[in-house]
C-alpha atoms as a PDB file:
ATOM      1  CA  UNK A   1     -14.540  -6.772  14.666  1.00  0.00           C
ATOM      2  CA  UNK A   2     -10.552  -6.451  13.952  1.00  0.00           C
ATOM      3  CA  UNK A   3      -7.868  -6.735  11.682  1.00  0.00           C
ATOM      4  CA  UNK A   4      -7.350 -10.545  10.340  1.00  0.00           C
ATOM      5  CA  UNK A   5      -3.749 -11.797  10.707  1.00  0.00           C
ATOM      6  CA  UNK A   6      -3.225 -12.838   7.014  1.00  0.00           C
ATOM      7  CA  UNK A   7      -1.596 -15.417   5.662  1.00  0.00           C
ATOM      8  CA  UNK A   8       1.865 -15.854   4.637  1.00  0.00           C
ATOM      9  CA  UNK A   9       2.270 -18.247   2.190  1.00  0.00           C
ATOM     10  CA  UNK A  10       5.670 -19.716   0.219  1.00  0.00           C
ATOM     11  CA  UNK A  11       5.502 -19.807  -3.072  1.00  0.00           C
ATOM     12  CA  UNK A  12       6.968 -22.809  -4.709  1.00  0.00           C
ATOM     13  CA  UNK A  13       7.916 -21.344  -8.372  1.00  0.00           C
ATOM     14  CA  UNK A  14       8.896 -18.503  -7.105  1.00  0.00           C
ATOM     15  CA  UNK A  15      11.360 -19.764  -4.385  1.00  0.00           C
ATOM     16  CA  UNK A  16      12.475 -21.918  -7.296  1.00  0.00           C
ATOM     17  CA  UNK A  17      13.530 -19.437  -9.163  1.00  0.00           C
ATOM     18  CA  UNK A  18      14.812 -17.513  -6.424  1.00  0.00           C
ATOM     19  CA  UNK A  19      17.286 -20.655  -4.826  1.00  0.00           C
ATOM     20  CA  UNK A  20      15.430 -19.824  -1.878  1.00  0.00           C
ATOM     21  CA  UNK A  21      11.828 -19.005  -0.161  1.00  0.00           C
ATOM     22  CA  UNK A  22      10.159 -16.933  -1.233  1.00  0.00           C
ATOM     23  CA  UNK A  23       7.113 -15.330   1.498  1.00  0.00           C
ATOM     24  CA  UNK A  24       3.968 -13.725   0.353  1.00  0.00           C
ATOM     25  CA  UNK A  25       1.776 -11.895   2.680  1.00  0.00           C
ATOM     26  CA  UNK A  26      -1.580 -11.506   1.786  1.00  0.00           C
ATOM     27  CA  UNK A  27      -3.159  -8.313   2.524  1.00  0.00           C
ATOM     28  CA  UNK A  28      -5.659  -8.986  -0.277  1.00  0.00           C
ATOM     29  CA  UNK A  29      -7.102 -11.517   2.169  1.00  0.00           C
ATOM     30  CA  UNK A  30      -7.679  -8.303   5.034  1.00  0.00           C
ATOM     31  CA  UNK A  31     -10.190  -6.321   6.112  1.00  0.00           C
ATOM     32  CA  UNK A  32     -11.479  -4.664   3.148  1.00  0.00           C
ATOM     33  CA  UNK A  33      -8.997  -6.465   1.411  1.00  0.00           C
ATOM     34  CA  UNK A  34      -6.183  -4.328   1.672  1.00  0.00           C
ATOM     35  CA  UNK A  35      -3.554  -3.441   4.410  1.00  0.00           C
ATOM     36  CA  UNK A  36      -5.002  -0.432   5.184  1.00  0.00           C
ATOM     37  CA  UNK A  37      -7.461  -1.945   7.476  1.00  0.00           C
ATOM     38  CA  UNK A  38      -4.739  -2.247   9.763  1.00  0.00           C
ATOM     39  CA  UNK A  39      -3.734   1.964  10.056  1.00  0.00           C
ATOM     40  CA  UNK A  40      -7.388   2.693   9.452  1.00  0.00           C
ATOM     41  CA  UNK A  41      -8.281   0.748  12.698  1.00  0.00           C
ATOM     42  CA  UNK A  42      -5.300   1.663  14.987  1.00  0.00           C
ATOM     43  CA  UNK A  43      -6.310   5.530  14.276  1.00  0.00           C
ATOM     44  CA  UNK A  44      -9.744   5.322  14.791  1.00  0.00           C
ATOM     45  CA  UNK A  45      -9.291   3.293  17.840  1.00  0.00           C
ATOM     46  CA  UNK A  46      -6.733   6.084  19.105  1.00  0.00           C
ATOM     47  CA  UNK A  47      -9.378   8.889  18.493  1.00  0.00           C
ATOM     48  CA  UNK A  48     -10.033  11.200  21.654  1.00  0.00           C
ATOM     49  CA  UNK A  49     -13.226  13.008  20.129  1.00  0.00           C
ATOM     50  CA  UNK A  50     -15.160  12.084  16.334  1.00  0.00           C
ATOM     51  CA  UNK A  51     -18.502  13.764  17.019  1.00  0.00           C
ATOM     52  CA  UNK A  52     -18.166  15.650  14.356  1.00  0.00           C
ATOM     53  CA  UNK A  53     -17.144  12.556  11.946  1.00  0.00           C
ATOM     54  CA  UNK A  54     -13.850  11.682  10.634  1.00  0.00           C
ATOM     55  CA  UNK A  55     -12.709  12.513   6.534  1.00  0.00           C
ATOM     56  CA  UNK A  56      -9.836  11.723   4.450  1.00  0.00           C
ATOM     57  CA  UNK A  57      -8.851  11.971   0.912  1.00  0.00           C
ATOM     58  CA  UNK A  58      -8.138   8.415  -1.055  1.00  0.00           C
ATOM     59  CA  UNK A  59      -7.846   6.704  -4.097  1.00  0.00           C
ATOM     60  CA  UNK A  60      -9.907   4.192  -2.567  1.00  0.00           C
ATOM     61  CA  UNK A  61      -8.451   1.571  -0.204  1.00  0.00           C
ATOM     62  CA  UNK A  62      -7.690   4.185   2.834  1.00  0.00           C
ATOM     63  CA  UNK A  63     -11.047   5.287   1.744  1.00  0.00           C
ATOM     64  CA  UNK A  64     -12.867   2.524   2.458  1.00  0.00           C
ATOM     65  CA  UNK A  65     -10.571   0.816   5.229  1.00  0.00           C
ATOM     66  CA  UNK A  66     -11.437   4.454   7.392  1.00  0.00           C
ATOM     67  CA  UNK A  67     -15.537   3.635   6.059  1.00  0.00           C
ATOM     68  CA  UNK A  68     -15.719   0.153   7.701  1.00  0.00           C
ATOM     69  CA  UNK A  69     -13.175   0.881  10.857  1.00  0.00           C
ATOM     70  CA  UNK A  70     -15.246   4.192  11.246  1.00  0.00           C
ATOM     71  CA  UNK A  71     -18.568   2.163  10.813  1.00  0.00           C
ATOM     72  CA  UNK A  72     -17.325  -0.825  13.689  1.00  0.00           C
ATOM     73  CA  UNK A  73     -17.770   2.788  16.059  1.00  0.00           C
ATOM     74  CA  UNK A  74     -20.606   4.465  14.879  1.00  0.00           C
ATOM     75  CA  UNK A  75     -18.394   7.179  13.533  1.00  0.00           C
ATOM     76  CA  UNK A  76     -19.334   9.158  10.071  1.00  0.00           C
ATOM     77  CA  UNK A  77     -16.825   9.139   7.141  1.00  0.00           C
ATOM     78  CA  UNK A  78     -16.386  11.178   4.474  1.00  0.00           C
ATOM     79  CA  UNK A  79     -14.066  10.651   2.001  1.00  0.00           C
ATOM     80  CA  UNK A  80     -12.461  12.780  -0.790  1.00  0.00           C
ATOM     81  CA  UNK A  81     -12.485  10.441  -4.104  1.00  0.00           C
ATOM     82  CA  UNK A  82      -9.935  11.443  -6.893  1.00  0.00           C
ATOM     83  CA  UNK A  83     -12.304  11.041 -10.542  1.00  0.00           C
ATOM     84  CA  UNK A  84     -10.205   8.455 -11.722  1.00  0.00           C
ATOM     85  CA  UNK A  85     -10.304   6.196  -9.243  1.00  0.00           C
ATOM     86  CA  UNK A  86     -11.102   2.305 -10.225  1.00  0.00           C
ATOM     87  CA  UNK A  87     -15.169   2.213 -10.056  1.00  0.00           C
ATOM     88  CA  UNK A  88     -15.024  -0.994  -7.285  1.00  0.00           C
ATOM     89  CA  UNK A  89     -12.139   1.004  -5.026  1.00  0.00           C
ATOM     90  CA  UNK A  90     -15.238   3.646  -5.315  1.00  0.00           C
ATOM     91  CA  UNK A  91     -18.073   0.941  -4.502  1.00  0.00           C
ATOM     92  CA  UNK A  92     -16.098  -0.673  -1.489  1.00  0.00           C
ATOM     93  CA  UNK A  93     -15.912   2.715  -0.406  1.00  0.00           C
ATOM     94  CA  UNK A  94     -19.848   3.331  -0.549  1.00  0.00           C
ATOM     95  CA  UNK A  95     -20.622  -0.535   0.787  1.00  0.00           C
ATOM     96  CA  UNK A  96     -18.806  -0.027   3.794  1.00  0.00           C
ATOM     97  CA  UNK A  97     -21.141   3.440   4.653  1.00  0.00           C
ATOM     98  CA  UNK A  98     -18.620   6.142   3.756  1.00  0.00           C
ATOM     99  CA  UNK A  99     -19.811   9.536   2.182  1.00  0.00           C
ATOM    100  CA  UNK A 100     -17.864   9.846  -0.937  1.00  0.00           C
ATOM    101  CA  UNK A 101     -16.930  13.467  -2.689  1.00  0.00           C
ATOM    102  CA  UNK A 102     -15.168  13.692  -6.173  1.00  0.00           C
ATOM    103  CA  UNK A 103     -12.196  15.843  -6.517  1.00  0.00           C
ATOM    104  CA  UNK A 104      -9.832  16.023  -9.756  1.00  0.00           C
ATOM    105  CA  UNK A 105      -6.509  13.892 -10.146  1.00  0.00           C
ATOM    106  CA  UNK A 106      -3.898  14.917  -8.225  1.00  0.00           C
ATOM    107  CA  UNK A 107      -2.644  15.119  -4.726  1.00  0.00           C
ATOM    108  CA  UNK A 108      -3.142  18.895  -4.412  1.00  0.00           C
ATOM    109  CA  UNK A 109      -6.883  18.744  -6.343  1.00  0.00           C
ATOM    110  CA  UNK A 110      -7.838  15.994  -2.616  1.00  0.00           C
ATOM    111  CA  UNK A 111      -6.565  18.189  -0.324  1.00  0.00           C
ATOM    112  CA  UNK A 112      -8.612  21.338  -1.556  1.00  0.00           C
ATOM    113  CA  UNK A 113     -11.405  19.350  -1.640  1.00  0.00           C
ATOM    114  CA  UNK A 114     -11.251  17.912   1.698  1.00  0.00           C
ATOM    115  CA  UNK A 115     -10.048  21.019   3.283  1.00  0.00           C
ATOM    116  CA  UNK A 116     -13.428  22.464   1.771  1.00  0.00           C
ATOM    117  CA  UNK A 117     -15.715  20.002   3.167  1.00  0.00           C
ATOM    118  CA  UNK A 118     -13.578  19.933   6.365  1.00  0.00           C
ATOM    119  CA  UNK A 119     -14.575  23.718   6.818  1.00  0.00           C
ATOM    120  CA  UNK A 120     -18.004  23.178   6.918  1.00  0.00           C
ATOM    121  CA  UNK A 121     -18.194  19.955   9.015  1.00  0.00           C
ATOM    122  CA  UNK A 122     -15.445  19.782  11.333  1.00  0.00           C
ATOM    123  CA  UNK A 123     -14.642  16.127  10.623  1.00  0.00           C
ATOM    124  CA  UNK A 124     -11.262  15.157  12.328  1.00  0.00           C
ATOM    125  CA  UNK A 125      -9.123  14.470   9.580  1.00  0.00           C
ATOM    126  CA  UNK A 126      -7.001  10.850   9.558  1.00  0.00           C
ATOM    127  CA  UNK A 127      -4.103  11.065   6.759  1.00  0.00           C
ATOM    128  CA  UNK A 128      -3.763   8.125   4.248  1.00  0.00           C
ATOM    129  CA  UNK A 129      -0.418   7.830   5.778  1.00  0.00           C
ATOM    130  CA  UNK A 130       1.324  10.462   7.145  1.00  0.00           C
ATOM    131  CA  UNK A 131      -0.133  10.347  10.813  1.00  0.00           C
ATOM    132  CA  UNK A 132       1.860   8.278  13.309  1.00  0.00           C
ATOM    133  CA  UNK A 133      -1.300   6.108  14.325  1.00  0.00           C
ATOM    134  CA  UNK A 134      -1.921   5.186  10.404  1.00  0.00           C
ATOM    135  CA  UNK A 135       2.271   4.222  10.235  1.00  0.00           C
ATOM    136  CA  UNK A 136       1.808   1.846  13.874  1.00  0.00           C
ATOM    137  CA  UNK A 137      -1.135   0.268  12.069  1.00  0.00           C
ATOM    138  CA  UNK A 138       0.551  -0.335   9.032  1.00  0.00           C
ATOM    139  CA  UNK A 139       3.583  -2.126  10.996  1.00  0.00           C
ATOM    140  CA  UNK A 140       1.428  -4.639  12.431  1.00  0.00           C
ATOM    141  CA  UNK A 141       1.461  -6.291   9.231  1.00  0.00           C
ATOM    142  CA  UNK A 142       5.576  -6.686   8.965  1.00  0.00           C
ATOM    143  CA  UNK A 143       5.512  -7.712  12.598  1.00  0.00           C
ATOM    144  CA  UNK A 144       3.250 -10.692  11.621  1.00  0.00           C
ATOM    145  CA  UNK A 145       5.762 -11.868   9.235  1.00  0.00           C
ATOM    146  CA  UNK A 146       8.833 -11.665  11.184  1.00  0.00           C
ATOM    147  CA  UNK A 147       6.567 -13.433  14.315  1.00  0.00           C
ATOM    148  CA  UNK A 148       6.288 -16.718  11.610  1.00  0.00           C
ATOM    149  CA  UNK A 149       9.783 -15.947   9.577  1.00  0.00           C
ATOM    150  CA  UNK A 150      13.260 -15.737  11.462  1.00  0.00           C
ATOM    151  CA  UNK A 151      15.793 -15.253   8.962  1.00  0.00           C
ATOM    152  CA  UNK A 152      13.967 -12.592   6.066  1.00  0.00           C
ATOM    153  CA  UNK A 153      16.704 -11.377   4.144  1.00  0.00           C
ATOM    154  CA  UNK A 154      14.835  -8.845   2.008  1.00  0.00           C
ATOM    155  CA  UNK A 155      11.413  -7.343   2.474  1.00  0.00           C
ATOM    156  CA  UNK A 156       9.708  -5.783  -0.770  1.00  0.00           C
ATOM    157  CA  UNK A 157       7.362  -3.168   0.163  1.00  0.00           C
ATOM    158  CA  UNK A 158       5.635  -1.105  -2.370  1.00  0.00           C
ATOM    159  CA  UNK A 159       5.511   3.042  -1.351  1.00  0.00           C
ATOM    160  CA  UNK A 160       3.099   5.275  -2.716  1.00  0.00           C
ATOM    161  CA  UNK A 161       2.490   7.868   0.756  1.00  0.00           C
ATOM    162  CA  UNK A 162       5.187   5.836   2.752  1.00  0.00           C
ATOM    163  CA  UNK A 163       2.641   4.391   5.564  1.00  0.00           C
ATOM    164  CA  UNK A 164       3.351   0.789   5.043  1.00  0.00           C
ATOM    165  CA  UNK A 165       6.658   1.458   3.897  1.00  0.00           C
ATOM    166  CA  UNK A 166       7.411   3.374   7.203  1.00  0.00           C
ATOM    167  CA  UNK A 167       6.138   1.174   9.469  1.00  0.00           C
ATOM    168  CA  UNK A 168       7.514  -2.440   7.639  1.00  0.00           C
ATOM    169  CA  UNK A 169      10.635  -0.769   8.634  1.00  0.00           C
ATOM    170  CA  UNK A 170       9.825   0.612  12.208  1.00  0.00           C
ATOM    171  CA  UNK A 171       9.273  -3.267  12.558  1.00  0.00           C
ATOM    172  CA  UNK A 172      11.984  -4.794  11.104  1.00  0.00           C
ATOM    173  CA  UNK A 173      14.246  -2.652  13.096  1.00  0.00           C
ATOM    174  CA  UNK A 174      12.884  -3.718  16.437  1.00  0.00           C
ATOM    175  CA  UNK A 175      12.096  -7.638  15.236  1.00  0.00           C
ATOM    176  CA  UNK A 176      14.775  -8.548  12.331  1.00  0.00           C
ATOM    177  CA  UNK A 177      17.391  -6.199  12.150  1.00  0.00           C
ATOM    178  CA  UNK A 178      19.238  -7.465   9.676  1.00  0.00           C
ATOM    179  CA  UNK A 179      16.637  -7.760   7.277  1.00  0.00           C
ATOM    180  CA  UNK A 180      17.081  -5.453   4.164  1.00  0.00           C
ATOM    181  CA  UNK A 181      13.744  -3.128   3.794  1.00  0.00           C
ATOM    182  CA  UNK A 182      13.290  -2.336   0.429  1.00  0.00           C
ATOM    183  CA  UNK A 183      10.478   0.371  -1.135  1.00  0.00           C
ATOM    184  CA  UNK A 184       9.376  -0.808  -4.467  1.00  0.00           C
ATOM    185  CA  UNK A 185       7.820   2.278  -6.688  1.00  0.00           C
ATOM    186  CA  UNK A 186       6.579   2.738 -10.312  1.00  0.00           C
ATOM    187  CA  UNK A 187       9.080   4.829 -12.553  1.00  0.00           C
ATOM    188  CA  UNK A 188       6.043   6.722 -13.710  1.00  0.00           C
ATOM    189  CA  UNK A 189       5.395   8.259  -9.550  1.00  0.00           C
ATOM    190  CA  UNK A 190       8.909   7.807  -8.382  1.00  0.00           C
ATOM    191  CA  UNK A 191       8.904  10.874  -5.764  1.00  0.00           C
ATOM    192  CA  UNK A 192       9.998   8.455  -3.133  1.00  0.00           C
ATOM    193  CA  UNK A 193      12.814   7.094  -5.007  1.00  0.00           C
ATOM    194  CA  UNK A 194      14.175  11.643  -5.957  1.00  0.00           C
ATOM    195  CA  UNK A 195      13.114  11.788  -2.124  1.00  0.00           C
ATOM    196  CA  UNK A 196      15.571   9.048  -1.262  1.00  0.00           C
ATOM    197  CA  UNK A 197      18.283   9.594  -3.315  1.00  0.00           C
ATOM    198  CA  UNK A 198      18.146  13.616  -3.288  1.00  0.00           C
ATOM    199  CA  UNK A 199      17.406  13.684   0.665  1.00  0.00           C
ATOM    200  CA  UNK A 200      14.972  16.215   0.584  1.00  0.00           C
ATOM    201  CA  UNK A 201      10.689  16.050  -0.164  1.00  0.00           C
ATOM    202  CA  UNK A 202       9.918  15.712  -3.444  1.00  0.00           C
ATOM    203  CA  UNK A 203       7.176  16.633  -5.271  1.00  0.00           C
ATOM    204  CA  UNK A 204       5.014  13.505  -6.633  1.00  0.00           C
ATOM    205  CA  UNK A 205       4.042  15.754  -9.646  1.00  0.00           C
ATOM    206  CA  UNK A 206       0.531  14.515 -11.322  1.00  0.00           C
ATOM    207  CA  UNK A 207       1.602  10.765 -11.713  1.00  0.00           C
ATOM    208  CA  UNK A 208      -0.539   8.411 -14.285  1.00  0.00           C
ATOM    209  CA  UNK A 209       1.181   5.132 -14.057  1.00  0.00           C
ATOM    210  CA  UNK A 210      -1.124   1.969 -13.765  1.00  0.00           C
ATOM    211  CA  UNK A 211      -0.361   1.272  -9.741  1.00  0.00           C
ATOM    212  CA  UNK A 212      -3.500   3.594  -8.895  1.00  0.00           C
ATOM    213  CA  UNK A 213      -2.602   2.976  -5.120  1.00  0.00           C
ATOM    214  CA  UNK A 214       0.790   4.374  -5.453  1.00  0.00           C
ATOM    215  CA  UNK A 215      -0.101   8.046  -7.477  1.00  0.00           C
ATOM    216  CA  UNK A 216       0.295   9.858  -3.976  1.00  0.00           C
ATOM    217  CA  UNK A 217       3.377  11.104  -2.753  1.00  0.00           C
ATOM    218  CA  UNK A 218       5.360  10.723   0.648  1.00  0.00           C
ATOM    219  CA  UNK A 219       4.554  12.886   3.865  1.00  0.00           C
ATOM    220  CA  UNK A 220       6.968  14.903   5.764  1.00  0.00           C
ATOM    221  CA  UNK A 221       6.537  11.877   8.444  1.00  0.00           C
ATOM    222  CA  UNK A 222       6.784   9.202   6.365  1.00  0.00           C
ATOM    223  CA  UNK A 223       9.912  10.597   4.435  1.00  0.00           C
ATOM    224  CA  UNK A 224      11.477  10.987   8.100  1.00  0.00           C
ATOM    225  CA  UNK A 225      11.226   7.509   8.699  1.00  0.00           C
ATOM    226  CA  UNK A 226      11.664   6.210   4.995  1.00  0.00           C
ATOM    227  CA  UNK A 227      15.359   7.959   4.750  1.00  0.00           C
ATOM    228  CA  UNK A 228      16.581   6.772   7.975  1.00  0.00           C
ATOM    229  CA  UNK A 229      15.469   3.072   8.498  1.00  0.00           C
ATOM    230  CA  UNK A 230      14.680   1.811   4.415  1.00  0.00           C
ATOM    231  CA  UNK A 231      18.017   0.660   2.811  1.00  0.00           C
ATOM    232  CA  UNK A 232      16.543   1.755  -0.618  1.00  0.00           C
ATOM    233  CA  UNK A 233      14.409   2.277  -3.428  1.00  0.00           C
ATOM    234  CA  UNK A 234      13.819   0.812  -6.852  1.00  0.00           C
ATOM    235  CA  UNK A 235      11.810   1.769  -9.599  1.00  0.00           C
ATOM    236  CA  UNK A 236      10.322  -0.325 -11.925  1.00  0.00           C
ATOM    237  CA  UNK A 237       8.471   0.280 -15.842  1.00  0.00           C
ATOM    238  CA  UNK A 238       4.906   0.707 -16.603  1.00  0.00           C
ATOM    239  CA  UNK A 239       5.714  -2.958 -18.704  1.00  0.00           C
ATOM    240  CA  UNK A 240       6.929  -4.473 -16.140  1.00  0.00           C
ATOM    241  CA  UNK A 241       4.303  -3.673 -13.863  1.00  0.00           C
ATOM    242  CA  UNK A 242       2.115  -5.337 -16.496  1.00  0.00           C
ATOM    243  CA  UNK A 243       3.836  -8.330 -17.020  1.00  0.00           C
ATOM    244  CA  UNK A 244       3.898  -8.458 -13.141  1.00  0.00           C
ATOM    245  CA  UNK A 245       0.480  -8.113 -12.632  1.00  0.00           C
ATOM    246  CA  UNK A 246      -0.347 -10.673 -15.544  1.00  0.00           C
ATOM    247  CA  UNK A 247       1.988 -12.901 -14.125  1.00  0.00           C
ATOM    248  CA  UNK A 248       1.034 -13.496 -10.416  1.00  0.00           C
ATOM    249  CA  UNK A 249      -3.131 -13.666 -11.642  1.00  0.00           C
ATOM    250  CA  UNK A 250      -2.683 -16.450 -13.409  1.00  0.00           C
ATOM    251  CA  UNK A 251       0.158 -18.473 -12.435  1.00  0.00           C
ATOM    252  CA  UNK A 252      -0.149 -18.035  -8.885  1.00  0.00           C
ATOM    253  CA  UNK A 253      -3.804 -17.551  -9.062  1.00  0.00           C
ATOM    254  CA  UNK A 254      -3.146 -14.322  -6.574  1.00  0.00           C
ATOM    255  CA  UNK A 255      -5.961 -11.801  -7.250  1.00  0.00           C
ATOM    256  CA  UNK A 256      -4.340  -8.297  -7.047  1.00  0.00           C
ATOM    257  CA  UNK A 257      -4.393  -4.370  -7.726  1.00  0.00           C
ATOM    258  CA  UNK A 258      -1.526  -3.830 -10.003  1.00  0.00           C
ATOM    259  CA  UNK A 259       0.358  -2.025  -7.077  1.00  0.00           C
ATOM    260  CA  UNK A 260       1.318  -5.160  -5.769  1.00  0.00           C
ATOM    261  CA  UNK A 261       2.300  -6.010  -8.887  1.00  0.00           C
ATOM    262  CA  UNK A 262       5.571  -3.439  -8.415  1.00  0.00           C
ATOM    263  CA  UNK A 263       7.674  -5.605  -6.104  1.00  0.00           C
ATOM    264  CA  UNK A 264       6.787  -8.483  -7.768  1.00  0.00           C
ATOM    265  CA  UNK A 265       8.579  -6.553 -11.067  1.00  0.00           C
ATOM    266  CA  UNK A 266      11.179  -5.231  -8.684  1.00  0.00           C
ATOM    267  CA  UNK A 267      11.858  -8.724  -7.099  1.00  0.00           C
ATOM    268  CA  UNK A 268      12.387 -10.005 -10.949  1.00  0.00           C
ATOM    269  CA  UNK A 269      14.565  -6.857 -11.955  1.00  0.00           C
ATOM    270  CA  UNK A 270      16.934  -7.195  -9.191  1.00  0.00           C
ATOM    271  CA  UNK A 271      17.061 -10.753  -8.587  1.00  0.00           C
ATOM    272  CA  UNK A 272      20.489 -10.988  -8.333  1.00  0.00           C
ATOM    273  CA  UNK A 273      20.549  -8.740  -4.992  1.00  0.00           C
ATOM    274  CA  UNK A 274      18.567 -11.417  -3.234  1.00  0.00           C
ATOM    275  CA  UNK A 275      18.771 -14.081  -4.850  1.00  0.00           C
ATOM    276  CA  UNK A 276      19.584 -17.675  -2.703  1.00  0.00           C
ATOM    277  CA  UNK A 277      18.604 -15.183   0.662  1.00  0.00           C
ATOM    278  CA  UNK A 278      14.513 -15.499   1.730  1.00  0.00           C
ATOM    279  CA  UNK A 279      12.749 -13.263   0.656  1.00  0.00           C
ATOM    280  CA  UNK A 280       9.379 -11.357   1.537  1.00  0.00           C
ATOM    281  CA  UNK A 281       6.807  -9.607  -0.382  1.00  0.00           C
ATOM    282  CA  UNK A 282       4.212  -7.973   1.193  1.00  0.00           C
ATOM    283  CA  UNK A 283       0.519  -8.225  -1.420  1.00  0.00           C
ATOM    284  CA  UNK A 284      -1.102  -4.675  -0.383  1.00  0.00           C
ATOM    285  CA  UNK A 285      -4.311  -5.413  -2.063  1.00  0.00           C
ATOM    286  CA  UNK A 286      -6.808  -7.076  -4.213  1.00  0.00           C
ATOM    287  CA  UNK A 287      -9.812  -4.406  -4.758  1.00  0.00           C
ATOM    288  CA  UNK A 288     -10.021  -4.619  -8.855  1.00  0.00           C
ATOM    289  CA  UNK A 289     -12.453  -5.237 -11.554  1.00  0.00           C
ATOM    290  CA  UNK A 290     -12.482  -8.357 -12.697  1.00  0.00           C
ATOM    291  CA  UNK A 291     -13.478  -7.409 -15.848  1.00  0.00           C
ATOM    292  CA  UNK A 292     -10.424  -5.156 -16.493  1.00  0.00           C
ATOM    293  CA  UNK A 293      -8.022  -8.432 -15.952  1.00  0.00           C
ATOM    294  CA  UNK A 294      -4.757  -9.026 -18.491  1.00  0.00           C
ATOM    295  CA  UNK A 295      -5.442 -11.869 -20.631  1.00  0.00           C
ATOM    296  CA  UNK A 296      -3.489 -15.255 -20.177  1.00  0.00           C
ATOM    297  CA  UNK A 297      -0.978 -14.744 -22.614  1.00  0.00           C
ATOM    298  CA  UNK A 298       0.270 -11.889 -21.157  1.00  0.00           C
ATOM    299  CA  UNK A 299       1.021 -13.402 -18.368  1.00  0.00           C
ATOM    300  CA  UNK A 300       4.050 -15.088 -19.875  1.00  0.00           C
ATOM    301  CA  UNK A 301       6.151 -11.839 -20.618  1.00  0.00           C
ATOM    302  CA  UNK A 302       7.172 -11.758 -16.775  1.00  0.00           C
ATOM    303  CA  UNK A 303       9.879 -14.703 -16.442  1.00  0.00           C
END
């Protein structure tokens, strides 16, 4: 069992409004529905010794892509849950065979509890994101896009840790170099945009905006790659995330986590930076309850 090479798809309303195509690549559609099937795999693949098991902390999709790639091995997982967590990020987790430990919110709260657990078990410990096995993973899904795509002017990545981020533009410098990388971040955890901007680590802080997958903050790794190779960051409002979200569930009947809703709100924010170039957005994942959808109407706040 492997990572799926997901579809990229053109959107017709988009491109329309854009005066040019517009690419989505749908992670939704991977392993475990998300993109981080693809770092999950690569690291556990690259592992010299897991006796002892492997653990990580997670708001859920890292969490239960290291569950099923550990599984594929015969490898043990444990996996340091933050409370808040959406309840199906928690139950993909759990269906996949990982061992799941609650911690408070915050990135400091996981690591205390993981380094806890770690002490008594021994488990090798594979990062969210900042590990350079997770980042090659990640990349794998940029590469795919460039393979089918020749001329992508702008690439709109969401960053919560930087993995995906880092590695989108590891790839686009070695297979489109003149395409733009872009990270794409809620106002309400914008550590990677002070990171950018201020050239130094930021703190994320205790973050609460609605993108669950981005309340992390950026690795010492990540942030090495991120202010070298990404041409920049923009933020984006809590309402905008919304309409986003809203937006691409019922008009282009895309099921997604609302942190793939942020470049979708970015894309519409800055439109004129882009706009008559290609463009690519890369759809992290699609692990939500359905019950929890917007309604319709909501849905026509975003154009």
């Amino acid at each position: 069992m492997n990572t799926h090479h997901t579809p990229l798809i053109e959107s017709p309303l988009l491109s329309q409004i854009n005066k040019a195509p517009v690419y989505l690549k749908c992670e939704n559609m991977q392993q475990t529905h998300s993109f981080k099937a693809r770092g999950a795999w690569h690291a556990i693949n690259a592992l010299k010794n897991s006796s002892n098991g492997v653990i990580t902390h997670s708001s859920g999709n890292h969490g239960a892509a290291l569950s099923w790639a550990a599984k594929s091995k015969g490898i043990e997982a444990h996996i340091v849950v933050p409370e808040n967590a959406p309840q199906s990020k928690i139950e993909n987790i759990k269906r996949y065979g990982g061992i799941v430990h609650f911690c408070g919110a915050g990135l400091d709260a996981r690591e205390e509890k993981m380094k806890a657990i770690q002490a008594q078990g021994n488990q090798v410990f594979i990062p969210p994101y900042n590990h350079e096995d997770i980042i090659a993973g990640q990349s794998t899904c940029a590469r795919e896009i460039f393979s089918e795509v020749k001329n992508i002017h702008t690439l709109l990545v969401p960053v919560g840790g930087g993995g995906l981020l880092s590695g989108s533009a590891i790839a686009a410098r070695e297979a489109s170099p003149n395409t733009k990388v872009i990270g794409c971040e809620p106002a309400e955890a914008d550590d990677a945009y002070r990171s950018f901007h201020s050239g130094k680590l930021e703190h994320p802080g205790n973050p609460t905006t609605m993108a669950d997958g981005l309340r992390t903050g950026l690795g010492d790794i990540t942030f090495g790659y991120i202010k070298s190779m990404v041409n920049d960051i923009y933020t984006v409002t809590e309402q905008d995330i919304y309409n986003a979200w809203a937006f691409v569930i019922h008009h282009l009947k895309l099921i997604i986590e609302p942190s793939c809703a942020v470049p979708f709100a970015v894309w519409k924010s800055k439109l004129n930076h882009w706009q008559g170039q290609p463009v690519a957005i890369i759809i992290t994942g699609g692990n939500i309850d359905l019950s929890n959808l917007p309604p319709q109407e909501d849905s026509f706040n975003f154009l």
